[in-house]
Protein backbone atom coordinates (compact mmCIF):
# COMPACT_ATOMS: atom_id res chain seq x y z
CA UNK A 1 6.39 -65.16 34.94
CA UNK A 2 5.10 -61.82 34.14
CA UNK A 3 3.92 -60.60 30.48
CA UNK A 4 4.61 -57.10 30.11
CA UNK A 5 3.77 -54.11 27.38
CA UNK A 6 5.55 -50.92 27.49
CA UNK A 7 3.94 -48.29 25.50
CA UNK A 8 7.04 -45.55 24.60
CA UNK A 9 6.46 -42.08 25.05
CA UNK A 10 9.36 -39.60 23.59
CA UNK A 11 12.20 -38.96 26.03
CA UNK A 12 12.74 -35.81 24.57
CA UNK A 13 9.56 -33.93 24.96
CA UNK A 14 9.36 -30.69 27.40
CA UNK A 15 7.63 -32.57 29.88
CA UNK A 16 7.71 -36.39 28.85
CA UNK A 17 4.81 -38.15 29.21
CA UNK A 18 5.00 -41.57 31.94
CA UNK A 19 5.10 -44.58 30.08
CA UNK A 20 2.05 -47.01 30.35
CA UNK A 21 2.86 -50.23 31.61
CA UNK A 22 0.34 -53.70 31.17
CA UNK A 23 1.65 -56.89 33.47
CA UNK A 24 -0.59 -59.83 32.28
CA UNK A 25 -0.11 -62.89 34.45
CA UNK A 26 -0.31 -66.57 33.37
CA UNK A 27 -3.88 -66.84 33.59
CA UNK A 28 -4.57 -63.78 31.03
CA UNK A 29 -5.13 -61.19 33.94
CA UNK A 30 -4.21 -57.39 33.33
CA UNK A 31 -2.35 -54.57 35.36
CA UNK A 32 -1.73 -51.42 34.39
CA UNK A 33 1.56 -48.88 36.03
CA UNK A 34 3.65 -46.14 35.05
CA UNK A 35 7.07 -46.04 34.73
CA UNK A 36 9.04 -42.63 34.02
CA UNK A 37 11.65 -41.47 32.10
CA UNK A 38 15.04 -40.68 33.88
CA UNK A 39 16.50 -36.97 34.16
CA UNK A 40 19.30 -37.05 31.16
CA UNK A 41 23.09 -36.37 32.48
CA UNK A 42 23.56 -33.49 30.91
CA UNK A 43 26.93 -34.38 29.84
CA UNK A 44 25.92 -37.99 28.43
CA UNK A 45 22.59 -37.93 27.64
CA UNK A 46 20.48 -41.03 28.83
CA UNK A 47 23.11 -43.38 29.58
CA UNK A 48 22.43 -47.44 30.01
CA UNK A 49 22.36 -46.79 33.52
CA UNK A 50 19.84 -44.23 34.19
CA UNK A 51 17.82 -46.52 31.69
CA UNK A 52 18.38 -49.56 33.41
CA UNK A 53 17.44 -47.71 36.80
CA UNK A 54 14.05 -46.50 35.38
CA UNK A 55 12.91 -49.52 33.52
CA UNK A 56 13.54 -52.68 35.79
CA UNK A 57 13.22 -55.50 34.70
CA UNK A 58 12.77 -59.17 36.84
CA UNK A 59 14.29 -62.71 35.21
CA UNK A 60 11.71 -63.80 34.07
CA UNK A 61 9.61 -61.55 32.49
CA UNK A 62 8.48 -61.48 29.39
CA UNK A 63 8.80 -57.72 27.22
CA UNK A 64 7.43 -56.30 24.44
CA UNK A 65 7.49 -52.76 23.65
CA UNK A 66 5.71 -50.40 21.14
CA UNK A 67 8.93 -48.83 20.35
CA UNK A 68 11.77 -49.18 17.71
CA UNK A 69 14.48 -51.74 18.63
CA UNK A 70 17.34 -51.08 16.17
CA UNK A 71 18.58 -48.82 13.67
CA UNK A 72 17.80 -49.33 9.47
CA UNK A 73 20.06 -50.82 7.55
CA UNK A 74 23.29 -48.52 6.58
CA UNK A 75 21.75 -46.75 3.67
CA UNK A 76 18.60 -47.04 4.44
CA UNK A 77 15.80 -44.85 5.83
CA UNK A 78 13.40 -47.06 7.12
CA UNK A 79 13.85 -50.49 8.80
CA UNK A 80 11.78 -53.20 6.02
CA UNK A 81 9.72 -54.49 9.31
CA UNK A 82 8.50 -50.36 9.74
CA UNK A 83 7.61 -50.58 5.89
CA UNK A 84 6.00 -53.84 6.10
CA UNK A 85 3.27 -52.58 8.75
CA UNK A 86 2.91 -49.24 7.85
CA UNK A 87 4.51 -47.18 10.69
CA UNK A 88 4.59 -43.88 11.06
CA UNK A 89 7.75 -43.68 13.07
CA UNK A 90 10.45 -44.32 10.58
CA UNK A 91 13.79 -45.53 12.15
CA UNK A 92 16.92 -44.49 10.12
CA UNK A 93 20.10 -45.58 9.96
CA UNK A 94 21.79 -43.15 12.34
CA UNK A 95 20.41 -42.26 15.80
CA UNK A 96 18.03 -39.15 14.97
CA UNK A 97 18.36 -35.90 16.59
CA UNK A 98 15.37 -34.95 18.65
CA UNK A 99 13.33 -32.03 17.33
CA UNK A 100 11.56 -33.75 14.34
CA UNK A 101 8.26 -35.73 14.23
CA UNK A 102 8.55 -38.93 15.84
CA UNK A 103 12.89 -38.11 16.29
CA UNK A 104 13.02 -38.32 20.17
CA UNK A 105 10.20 -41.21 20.16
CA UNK A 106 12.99 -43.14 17.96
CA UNK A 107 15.75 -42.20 19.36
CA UNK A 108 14.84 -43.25 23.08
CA UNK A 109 13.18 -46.70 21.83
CA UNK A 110 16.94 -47.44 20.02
CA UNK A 111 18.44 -46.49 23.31
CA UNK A 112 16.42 -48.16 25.66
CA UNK A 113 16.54 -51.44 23.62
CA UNK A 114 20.29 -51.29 23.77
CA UNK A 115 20.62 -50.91 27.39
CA UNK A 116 18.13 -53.30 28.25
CA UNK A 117 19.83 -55.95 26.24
CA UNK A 118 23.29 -55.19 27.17
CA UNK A 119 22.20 -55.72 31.23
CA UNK A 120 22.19 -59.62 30.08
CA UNK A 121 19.22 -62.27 30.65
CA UNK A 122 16.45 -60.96 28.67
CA UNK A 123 17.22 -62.53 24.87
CA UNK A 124 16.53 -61.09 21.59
CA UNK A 125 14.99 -62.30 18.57
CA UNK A 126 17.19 -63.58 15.94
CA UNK A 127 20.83 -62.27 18.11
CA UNK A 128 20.48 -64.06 21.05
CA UNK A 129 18.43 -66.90 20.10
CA UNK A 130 15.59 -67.97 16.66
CA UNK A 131 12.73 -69.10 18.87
CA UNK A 132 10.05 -66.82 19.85
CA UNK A 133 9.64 -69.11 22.99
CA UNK A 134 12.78 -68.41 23.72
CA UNK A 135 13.23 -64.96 23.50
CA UNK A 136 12.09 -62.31 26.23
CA UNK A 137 12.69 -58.71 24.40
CA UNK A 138 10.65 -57.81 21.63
CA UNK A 139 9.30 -55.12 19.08
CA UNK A 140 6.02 -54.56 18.76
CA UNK A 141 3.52 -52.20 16.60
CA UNK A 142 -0.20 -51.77 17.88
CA UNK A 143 -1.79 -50.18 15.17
CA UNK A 144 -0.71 -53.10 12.71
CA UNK A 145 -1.69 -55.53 15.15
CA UNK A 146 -5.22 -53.53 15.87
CA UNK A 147 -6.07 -53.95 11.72
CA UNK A 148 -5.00 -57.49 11.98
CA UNK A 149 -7.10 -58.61 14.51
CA UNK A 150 -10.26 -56.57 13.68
CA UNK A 151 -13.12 -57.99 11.99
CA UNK A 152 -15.14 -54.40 11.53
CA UNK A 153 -13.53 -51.23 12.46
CA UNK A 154 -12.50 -50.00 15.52
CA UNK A 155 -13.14 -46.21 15.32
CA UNK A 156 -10.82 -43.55 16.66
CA UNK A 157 -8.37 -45.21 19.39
CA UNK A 158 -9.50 -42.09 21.76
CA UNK A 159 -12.83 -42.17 21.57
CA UNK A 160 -15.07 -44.40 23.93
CA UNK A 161 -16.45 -46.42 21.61
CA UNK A 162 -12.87 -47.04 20.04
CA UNK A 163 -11.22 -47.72 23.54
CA UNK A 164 -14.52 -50.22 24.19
CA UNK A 165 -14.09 -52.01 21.35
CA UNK A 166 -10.22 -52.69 21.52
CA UNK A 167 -10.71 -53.89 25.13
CA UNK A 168 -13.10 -56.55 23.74
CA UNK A 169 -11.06 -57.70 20.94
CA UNK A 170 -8.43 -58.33 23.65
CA UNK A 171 -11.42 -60.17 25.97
CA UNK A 172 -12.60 -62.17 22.87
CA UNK A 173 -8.65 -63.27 22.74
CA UNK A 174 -8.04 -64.31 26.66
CA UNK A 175 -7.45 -61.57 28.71
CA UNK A 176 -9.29 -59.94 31.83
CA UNK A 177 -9.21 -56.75 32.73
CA UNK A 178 -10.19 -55.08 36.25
CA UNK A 179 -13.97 -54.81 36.62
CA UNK A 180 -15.40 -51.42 35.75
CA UNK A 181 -12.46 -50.19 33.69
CA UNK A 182 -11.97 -48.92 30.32
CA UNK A 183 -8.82 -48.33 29.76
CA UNK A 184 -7.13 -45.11 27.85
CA UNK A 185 -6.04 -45.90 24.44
CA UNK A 186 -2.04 -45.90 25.67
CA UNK A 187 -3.05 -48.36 28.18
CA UNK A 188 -4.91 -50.91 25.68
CA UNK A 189 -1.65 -50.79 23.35
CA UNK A 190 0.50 -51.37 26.46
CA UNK A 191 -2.20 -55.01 27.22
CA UNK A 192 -1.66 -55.68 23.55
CA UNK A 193 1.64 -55.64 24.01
CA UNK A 194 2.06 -57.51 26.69
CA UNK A 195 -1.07 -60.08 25.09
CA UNK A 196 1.76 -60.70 22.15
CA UNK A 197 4.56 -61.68 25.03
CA UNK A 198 1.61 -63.77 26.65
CA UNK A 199 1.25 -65.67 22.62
CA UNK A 200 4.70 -66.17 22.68
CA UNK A 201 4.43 -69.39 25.48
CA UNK A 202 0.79 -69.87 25.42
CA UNK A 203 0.05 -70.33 21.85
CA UNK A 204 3.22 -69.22 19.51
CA UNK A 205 1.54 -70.35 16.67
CA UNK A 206 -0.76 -67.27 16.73
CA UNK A 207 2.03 -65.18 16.27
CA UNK A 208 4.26 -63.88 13.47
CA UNK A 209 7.32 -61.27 13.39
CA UNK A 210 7.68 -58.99 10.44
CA UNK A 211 11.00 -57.81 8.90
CA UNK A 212 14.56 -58.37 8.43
CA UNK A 213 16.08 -60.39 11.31
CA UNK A 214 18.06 -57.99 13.71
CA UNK A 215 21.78 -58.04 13.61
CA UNK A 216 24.43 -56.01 15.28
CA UNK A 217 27.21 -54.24 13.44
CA UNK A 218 31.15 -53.60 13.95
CA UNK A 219 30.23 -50.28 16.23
CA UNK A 220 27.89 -52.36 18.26
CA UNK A 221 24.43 -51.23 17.16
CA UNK A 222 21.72 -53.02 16.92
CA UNK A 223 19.86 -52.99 12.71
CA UNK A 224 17.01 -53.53 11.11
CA UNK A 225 14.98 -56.07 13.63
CA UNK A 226 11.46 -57.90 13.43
CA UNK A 227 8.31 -56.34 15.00
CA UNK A 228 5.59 -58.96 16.62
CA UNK A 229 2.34 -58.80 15.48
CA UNK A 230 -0.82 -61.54 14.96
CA UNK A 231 -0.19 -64.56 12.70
CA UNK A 232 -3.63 -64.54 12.05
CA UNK A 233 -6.23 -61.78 10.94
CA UNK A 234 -9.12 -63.36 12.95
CA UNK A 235 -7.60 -64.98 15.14
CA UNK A 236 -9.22 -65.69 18.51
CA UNK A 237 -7.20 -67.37 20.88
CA UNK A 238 -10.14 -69.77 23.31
CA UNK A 239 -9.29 -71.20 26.64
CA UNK A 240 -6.10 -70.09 27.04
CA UNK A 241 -7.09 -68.51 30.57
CA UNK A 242 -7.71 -71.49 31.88
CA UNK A 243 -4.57 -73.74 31.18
């Protein structure tokens, strides 16, 4: 079984940046990879298809992406899980055009949920099943998860003495990276992404999920949706490499 944290970049940007990918194994282990965004038909846009193509998936693995899952509520113009942990990417209740702060970044992540869920196999909080044990597809926000866990501050997430100290919050919790590395800031969201999918089997009690349970509406869209994040403020998570 593979853990795995995508960390979104915005579709629609000039030049899109690659999306950082962390694969933590069973024993707490980290891997970092790329994955790109497709070329958009220009007739359809980013279809499920060219999504599907670009972001495979196995059986098995476990997903968690920092990127929204699901559209707001009709009426609303934030999802209550985005208000909860502060976000700065506000989902709305309609698919945003691309051209505004944090529009594309939205848009894609409501896309790329969709299609991911509608290839089958990878379950959904609250939908598809109510256990986090169960499910293998969720929502997650690093920079709520970052003040959770943090005793002292962090510092800037780009500077090296940020970047140093997230990597040894996620140490102090259970995971390894590769010797010699410090990882960029993108990267060390992406391993505490896929650190939240590795809490959901090893120790589900350590996590939480914020917000009003997803749903899907007459047309079909996924709303509103719950965001993963640590059930505890200190929280260290000991020994779980070893079992």
């Amino acid at each position: 079984m593979r853990f795995l944290g995508w960390d979104l970049t915005d579709p629609y940007a000039r030049i899109p940046r690659p999306v950082d990918v962390a694969e933590v194994d069973a024993r707490g282990q980290v891997r970092f990879s790329e994955l790109r965004w497709p070329i958009p038909s220009k007739a359809l846009g980013f279809t499920p298809e060219l999504l599907r193509a670009s972001f495979p998936l196995n059986p098995e693995d476990v997903l968690v992406i920092d990127g929204p899952q699901a559209l707001a509520r009709p009426g609303a113009s934030v999802r209550e899980a985005e208000r909860c942990l502060r976000a700065p990417g506000r989902t709305p209740d309609v698919l945003p055009e691309p051209g505004r702060p944090f529009a594309g970044f939205v848009r894609g992540g409501v896309l790329l949920f969709a299609a991911l869920h509608a290839r089958g196999g990878h379950p959904l909080l609250d939908v598809d099943t109510d256990s986090l044990e169960e499910a293998r597809l969720f929502e997650a926000f690093p920079g709520a998860t970052w003040r959770a866990l943090s005793v002292e501050k962090l510092g800037k997430k780009t500077s090296h003495a940020g970047r140093t100290r997230r990597q040894a919050v996620l140490e102090a919790r259970g995971l390894r990276f590769p010797p010699g590395l410090l990882p960029t800031h993108d990267q060390l969201d992406a391993a505490l992404c896929a650190w939240l999918g590795w809490l959901t089997r090893k120790a589900p009690a350590h996590v939480t999920a914020v917000g009003a349970p997803l749903t899907v509406d007459d047309q079909g869209w996924l709303r509103e949706g719950r965001i993963l994040s640590s059930a505890h403020k200190f929280s260290t998570v000991k020994g779980l490499a070893a079992q």
